[in-house]
C-alpha atoms as a PDB file:
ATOM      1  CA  UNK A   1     140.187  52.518 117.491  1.00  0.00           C
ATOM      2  CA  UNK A   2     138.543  53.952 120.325  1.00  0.00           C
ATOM      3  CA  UNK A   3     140.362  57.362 120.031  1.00  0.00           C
ATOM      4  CA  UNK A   4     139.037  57.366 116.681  1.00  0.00           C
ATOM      5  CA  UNK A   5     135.406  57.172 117.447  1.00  0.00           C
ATOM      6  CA  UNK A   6     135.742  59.694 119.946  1.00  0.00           C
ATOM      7  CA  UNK A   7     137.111  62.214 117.311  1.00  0.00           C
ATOM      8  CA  UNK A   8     134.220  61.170 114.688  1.00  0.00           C
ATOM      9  CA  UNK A   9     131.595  61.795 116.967  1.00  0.00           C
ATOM     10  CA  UNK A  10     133.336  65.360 118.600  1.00  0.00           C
ATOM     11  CA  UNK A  11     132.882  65.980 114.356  1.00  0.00           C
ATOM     12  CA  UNK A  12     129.847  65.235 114.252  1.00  0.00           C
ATOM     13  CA  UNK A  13     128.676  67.220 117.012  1.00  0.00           C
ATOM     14  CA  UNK A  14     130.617  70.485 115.636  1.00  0.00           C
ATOM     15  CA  UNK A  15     128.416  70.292 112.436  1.00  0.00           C
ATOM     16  CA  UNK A  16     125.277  69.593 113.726  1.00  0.00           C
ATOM     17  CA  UNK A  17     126.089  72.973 116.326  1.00  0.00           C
ATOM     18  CA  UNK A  18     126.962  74.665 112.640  1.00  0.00           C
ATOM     19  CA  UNK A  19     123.626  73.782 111.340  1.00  0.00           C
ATOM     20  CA  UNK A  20     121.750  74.691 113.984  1.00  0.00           C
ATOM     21  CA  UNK A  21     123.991  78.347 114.494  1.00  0.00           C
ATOM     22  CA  UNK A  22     122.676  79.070 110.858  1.00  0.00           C
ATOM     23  CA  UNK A  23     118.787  77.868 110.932  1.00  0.00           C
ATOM     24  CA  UNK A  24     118.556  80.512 114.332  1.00  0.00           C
ATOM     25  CA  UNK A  25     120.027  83.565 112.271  1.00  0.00           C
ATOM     26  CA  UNK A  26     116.652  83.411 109.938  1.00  0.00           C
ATOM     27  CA  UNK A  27     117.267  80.551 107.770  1.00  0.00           C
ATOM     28  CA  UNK A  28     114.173  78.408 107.079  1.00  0.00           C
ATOM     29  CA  UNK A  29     113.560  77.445 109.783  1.00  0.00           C
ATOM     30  CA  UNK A  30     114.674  80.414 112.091  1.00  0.00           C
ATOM     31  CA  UNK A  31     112.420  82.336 114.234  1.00  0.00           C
ATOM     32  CA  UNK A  32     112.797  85.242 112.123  1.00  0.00           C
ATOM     33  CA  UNK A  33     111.346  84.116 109.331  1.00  0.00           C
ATOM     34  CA  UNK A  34     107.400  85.219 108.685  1.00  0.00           C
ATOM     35  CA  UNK A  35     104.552  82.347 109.252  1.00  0.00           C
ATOM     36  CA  UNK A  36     101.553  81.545 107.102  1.00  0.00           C
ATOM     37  CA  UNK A  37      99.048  84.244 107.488  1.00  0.00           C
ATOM     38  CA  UNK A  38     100.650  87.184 108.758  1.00  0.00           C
ATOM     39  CA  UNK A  39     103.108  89.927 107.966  1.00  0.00           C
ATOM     40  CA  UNK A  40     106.324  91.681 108.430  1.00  0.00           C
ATOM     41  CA  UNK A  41     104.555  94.269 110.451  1.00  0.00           C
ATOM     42  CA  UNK A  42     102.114  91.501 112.314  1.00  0.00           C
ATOM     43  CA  UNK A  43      99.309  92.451 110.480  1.00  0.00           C
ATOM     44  CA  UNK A  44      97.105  89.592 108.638  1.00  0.00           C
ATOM     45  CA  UNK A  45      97.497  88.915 105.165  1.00  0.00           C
ATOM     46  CA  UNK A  46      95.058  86.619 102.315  1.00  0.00           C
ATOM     47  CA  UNK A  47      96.416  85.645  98.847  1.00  0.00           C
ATOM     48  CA  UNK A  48      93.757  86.242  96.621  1.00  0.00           C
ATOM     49  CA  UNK A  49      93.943  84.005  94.175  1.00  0.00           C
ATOM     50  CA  UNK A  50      93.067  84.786  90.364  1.00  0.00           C
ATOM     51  CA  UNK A  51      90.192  82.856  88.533  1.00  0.00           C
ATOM     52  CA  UNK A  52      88.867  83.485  85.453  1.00  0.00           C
ATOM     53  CA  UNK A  53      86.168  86.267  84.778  1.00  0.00           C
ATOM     54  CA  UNK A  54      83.801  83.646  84.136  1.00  0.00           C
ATOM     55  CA  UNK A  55      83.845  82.615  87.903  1.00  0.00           C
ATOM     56  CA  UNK A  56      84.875  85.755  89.180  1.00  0.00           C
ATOM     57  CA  UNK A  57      82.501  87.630  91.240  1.00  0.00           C
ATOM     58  CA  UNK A  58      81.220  90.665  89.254  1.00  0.00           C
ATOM     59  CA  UNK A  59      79.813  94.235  90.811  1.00  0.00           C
ATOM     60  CA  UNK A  60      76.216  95.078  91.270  1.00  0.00           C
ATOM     61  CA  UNK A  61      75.612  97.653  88.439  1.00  0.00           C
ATOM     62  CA  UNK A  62      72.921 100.510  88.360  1.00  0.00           C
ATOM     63  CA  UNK A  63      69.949 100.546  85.594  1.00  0.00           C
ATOM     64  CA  UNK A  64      69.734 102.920  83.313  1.00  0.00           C
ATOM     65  CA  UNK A  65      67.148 103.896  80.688  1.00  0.00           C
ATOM     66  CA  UNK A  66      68.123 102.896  77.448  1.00  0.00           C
ATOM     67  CA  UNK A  67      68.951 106.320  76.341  1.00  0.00           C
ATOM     68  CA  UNK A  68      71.801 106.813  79.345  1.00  0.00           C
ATOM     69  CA  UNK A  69      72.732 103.054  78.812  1.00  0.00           C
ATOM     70  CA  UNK A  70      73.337 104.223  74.998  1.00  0.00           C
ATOM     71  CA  UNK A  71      75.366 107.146  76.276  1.00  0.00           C
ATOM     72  CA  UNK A  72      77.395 104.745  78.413  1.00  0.00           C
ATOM     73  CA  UNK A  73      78.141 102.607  75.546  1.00  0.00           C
ATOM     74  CA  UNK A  74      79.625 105.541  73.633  1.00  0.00           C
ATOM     75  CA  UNK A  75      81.973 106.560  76.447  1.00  0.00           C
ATOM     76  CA  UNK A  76      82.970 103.471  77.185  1.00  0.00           C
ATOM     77  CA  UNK A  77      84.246 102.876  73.270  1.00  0.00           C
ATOM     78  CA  UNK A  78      86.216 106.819  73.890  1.00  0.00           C
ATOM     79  CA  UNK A  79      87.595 105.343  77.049  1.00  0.00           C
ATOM     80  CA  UNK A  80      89.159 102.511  74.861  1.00  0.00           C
ATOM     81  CA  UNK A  81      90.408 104.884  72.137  1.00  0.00           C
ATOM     82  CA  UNK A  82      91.951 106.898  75.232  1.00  0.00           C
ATOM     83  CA  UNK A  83      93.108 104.363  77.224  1.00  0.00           C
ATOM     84  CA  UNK A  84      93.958 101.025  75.041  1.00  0.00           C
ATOM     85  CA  UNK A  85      94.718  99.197  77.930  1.00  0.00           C
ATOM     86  CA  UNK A  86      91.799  99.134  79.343  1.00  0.00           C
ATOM     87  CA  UNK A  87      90.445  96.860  76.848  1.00  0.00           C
ATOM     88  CA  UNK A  88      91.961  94.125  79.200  1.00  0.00           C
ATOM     89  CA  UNK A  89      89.446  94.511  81.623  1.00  0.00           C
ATOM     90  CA  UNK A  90      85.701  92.677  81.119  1.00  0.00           C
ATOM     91  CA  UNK A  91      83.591  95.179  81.283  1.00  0.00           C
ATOM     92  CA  UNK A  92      80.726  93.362  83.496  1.00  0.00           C
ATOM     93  CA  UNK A  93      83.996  94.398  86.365  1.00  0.00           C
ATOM     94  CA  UNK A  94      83.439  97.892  85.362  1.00  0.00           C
ATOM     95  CA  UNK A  95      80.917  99.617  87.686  1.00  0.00           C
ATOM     96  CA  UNK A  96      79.319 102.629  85.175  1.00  0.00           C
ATOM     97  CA  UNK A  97      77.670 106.052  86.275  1.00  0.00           C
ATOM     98  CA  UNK A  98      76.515 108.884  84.312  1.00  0.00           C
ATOM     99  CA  UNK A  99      74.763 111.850  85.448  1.00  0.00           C
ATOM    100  CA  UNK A 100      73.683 115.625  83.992  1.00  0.00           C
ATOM    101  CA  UNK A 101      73.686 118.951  85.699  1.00  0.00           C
ATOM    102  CA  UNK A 102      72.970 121.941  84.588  1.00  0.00           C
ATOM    103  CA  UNK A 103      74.666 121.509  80.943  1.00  0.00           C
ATOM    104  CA  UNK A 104      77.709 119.166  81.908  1.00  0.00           C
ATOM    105  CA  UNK A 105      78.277 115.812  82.130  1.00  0.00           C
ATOM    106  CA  UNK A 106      80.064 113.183  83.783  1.00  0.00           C
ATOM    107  CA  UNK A 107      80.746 109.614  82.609  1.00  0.00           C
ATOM    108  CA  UNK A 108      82.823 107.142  84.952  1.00  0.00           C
ATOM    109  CA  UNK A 109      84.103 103.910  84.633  1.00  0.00           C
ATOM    110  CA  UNK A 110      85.711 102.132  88.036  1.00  0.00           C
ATOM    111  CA  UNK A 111      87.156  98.773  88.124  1.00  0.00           C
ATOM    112  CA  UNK A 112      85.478  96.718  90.831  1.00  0.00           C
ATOM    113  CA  UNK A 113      87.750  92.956  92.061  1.00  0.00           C
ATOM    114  CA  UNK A 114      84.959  91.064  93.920  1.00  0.00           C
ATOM    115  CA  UNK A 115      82.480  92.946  93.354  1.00  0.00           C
ATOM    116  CA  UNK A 116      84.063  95.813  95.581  1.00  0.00           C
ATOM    117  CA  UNK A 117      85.082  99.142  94.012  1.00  0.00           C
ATOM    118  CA  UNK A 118      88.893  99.949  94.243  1.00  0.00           C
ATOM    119  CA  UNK A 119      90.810 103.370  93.144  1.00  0.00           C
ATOM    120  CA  UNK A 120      91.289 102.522  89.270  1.00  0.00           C
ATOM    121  CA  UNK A 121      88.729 104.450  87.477  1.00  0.00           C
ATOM    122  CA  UNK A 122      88.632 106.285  83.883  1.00  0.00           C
ATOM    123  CA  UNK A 123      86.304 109.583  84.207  1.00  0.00           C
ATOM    124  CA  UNK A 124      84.947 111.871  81.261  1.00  0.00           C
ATOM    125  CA  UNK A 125      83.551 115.453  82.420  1.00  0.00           C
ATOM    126  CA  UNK A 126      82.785 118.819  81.031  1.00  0.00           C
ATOM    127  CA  UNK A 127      82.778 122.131  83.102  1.00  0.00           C
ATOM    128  CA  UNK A 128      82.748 125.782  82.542  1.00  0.00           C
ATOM    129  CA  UNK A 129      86.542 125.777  82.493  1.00  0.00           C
ATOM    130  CA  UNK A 130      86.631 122.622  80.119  1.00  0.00           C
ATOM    131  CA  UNK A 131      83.060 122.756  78.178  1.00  0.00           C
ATOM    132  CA  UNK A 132      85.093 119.972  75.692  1.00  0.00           C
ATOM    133  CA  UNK A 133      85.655 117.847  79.031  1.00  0.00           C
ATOM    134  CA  UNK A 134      88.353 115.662  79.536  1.00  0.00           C
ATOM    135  CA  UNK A 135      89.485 112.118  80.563  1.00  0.00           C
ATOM    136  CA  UNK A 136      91.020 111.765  84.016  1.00  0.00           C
ATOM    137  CA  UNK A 137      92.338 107.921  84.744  1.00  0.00           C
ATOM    138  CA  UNK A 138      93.501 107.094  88.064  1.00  0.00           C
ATOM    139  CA  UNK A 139      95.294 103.792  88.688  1.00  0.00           C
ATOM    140  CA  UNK A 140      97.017 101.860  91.819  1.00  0.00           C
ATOM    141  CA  UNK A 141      98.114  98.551  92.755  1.00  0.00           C
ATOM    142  CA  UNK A 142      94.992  96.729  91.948  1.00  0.00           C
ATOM    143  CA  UNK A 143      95.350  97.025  88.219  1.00  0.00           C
ATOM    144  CA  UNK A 144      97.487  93.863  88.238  1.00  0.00           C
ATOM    145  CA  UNK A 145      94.010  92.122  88.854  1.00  0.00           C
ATOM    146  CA  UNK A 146      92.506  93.669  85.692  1.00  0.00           C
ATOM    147  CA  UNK A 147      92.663  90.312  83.565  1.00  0.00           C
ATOM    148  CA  UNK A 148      91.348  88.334  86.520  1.00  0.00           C
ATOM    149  CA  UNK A 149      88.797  88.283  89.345  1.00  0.00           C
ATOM    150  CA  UNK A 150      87.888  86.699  92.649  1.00  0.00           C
ATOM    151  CA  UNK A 151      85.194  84.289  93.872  1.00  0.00           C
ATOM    152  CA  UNK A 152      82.260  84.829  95.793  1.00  0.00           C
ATOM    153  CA  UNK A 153      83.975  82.527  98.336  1.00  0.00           C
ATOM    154  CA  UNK A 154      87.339  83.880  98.645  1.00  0.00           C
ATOM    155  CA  UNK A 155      85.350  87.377  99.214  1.00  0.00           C
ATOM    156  CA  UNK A 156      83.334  85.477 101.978  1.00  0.00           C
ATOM    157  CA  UNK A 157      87.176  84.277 103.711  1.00  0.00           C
ATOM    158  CA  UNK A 158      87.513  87.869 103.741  1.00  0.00           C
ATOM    159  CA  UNK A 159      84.803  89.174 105.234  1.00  0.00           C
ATOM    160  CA  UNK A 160      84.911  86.231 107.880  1.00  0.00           C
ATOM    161  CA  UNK A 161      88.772  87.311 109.049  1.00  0.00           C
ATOM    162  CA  UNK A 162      87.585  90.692 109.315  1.00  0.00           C
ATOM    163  CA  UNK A 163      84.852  90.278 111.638  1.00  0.00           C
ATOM    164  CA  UNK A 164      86.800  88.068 113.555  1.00  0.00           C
ATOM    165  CA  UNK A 165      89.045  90.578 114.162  1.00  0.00           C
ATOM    166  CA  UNK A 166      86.962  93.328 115.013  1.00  0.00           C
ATOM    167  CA  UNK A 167      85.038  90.825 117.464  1.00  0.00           C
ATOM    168  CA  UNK A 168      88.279  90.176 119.409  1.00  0.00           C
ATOM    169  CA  UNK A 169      88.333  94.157 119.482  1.00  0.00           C
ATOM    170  CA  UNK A 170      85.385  94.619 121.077  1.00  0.00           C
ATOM    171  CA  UNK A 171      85.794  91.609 123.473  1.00  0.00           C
ATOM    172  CA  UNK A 172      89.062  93.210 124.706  1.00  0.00           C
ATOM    173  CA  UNK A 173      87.787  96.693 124.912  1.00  0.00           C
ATOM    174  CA  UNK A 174      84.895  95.655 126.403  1.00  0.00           C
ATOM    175  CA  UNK A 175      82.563  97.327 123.855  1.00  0.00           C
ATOM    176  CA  UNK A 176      79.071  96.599 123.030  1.00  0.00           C
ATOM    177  CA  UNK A 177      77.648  94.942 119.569  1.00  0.00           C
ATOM    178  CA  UNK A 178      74.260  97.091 118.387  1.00  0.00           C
ATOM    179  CA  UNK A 179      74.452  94.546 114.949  1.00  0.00           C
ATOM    180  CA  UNK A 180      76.096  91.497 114.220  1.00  0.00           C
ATOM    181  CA  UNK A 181      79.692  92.259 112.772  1.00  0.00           C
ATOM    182  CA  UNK A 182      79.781  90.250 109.708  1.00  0.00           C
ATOM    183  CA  UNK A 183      76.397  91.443 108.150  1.00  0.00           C
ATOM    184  CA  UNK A 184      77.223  95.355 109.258  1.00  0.00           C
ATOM    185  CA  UNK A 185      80.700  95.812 107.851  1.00  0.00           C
ATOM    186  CA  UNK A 186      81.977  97.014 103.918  1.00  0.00           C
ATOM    187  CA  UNK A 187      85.134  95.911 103.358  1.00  0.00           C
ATOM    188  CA  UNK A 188      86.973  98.135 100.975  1.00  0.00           C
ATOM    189  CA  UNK A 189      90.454  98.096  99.034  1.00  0.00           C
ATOM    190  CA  UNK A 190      92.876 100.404  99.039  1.00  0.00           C
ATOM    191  CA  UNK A 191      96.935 100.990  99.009  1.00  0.00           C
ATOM    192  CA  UNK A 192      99.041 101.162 102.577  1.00  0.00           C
ATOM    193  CA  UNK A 193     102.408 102.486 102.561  1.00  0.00           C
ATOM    194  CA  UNK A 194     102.930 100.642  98.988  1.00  0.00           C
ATOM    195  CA  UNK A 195     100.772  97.404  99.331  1.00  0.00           C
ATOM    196  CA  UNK A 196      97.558  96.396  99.174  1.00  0.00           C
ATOM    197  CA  UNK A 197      95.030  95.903 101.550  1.00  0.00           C
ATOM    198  CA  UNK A 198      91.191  95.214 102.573  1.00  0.00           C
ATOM    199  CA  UNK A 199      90.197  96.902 105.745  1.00  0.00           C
ATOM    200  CA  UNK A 200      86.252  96.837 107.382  1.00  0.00           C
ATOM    201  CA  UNK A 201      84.498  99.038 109.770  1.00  0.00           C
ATOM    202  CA  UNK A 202      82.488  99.116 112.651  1.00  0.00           C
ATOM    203  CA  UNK A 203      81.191 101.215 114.947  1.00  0.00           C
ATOM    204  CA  UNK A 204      81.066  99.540 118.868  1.00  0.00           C
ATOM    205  CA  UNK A 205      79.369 101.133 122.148  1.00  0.00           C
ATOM    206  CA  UNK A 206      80.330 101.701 125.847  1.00  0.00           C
ATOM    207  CA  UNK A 207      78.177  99.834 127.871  1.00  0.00           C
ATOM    208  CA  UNK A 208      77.939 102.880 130.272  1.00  0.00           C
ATOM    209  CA  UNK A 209      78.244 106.201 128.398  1.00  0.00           C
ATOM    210  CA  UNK A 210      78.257 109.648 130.379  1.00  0.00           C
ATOM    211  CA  UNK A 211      74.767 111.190 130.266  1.00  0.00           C
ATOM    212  CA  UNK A 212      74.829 113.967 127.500  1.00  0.00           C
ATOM    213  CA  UNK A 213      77.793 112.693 126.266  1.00  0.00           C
ATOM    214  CA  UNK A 214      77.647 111.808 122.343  1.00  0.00           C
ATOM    215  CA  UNK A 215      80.612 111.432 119.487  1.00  0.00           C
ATOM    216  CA  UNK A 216      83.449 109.158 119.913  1.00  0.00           C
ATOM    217  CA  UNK A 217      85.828 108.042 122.438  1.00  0.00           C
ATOM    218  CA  UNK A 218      82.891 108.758 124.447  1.00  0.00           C
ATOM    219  CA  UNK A 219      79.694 106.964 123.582  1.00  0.00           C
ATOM    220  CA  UNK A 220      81.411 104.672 120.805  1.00  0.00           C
ATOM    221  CA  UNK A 221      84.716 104.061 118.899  1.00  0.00           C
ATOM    222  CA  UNK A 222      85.640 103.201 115.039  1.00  0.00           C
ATOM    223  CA  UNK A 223      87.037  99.962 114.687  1.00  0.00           C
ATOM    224  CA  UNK A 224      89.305  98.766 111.666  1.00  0.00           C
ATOM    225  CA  UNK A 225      89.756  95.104 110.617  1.00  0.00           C
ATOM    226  CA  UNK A 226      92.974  95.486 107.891  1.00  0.00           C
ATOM    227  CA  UNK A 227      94.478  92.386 106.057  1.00  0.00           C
ATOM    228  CA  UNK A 228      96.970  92.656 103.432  1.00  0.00           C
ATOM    229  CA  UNK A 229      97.093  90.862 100.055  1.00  0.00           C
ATOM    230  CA  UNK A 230      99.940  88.781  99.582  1.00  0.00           C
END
């Protein structure tokens, strides 16, 4: 009886080695695996998370006269006829400019997610070369948001996590704030090596610059907050 035990626990403690071999190679809970809130490459990341355009926050828009504005409204139905898919988007996220130069025109329409422009835009100009114009779309990433939006409050997480960073920056660098972080930075989208992103930034000061001295790395250095979208 007693030999018995002692080969039922020796089992026991052979599987729960086994288990314990195969969690440390990067299963769930192995040390390879990535926590909540960062990245493969260390870097932060934020899922933004879809709402409807309703609640979504929309982009500050320039007034035009009702003439342009009727312009505007022309283009915009071309753009559909050009680009059908397009349709998808609401177009109080489309930020609109038109302007007139010597005889040519140019008409652009750029989807904005939080109110923030990113790099998917439909453009209509005319030049010398091309006095009939022609459409130009560009398109990344970000078009996956097109039937969707962001709050006002997931835009404000954002801009919190970058100014954190960039404060830690300049507390280990042993820079100087002019402004307060959060109020000075833009945050802006854009693709990294195949994902997407939100980066800020600021400009911080030496505390004791050479006299004379001016431009940066020598009176003041960029500084990038970046976060990738899960």
């Amino acid at each position: 009886m007693c030999k018995q035990l002692i080969s039922l626990c020796l089992i026991l403690v052979l599987i729960c080695s086994f288990i314990l071999s195969f969690a440390g190679c990067g299963g769930a809970a192995g040390e390879n695996t990535t926590a909540p809130g960062t990245s493969t490459d260390g870097a932060e990341t934020f899922r933004l998370i879809p709402v409807s355009p309703e609640e979504a926050v929309a982009p500050i828009k320039k007034t035009y006269s009702d003439e342009i504005q009727a312009v505007l409204d022309e283009y915009y139905q071309k753009m559909l006829e050009e680009y059908p898919s397009w349709e998808q988007i609401p177009r109080r996220m489309l930020r609109e400019f038109y302007s007139e130069r010597n005889g040519f025109v140019d008409v652009k329409f750029t989807f904005c997610l939080g109110g923030l422009n990113t790099d998917c835009s439909c453009e209509f100009s005319t030049s010398r070369i091309k006095p009939e114009g022609e459409w130009t779309i560009r398109e990344d990433g970000f078009k996956k948001f097109y039937t969707s939006g962001v709050t006002q409050a997931q835009m404000d997480d954002i801009r919190d996590r970058l100014a954190a960073q960039i404060e830690e920056m300049i507390e280990e660098k042993g820079l100087i704030e002019r402004d307060p972080v959060r109020e000075s930075i833009y945050p802006s989208w854009y693709g990294y090596n195949g994902e997407l992103c939100v980066r800020a930034e600021y400009i911080a000061y030496y505390p004791d610059p050479p006299e004379g001295g001016d431009g940066c790395g020598i009176t003041h250095e960029h500084l990038f907050g970046r976060i990738l979208l899960e």
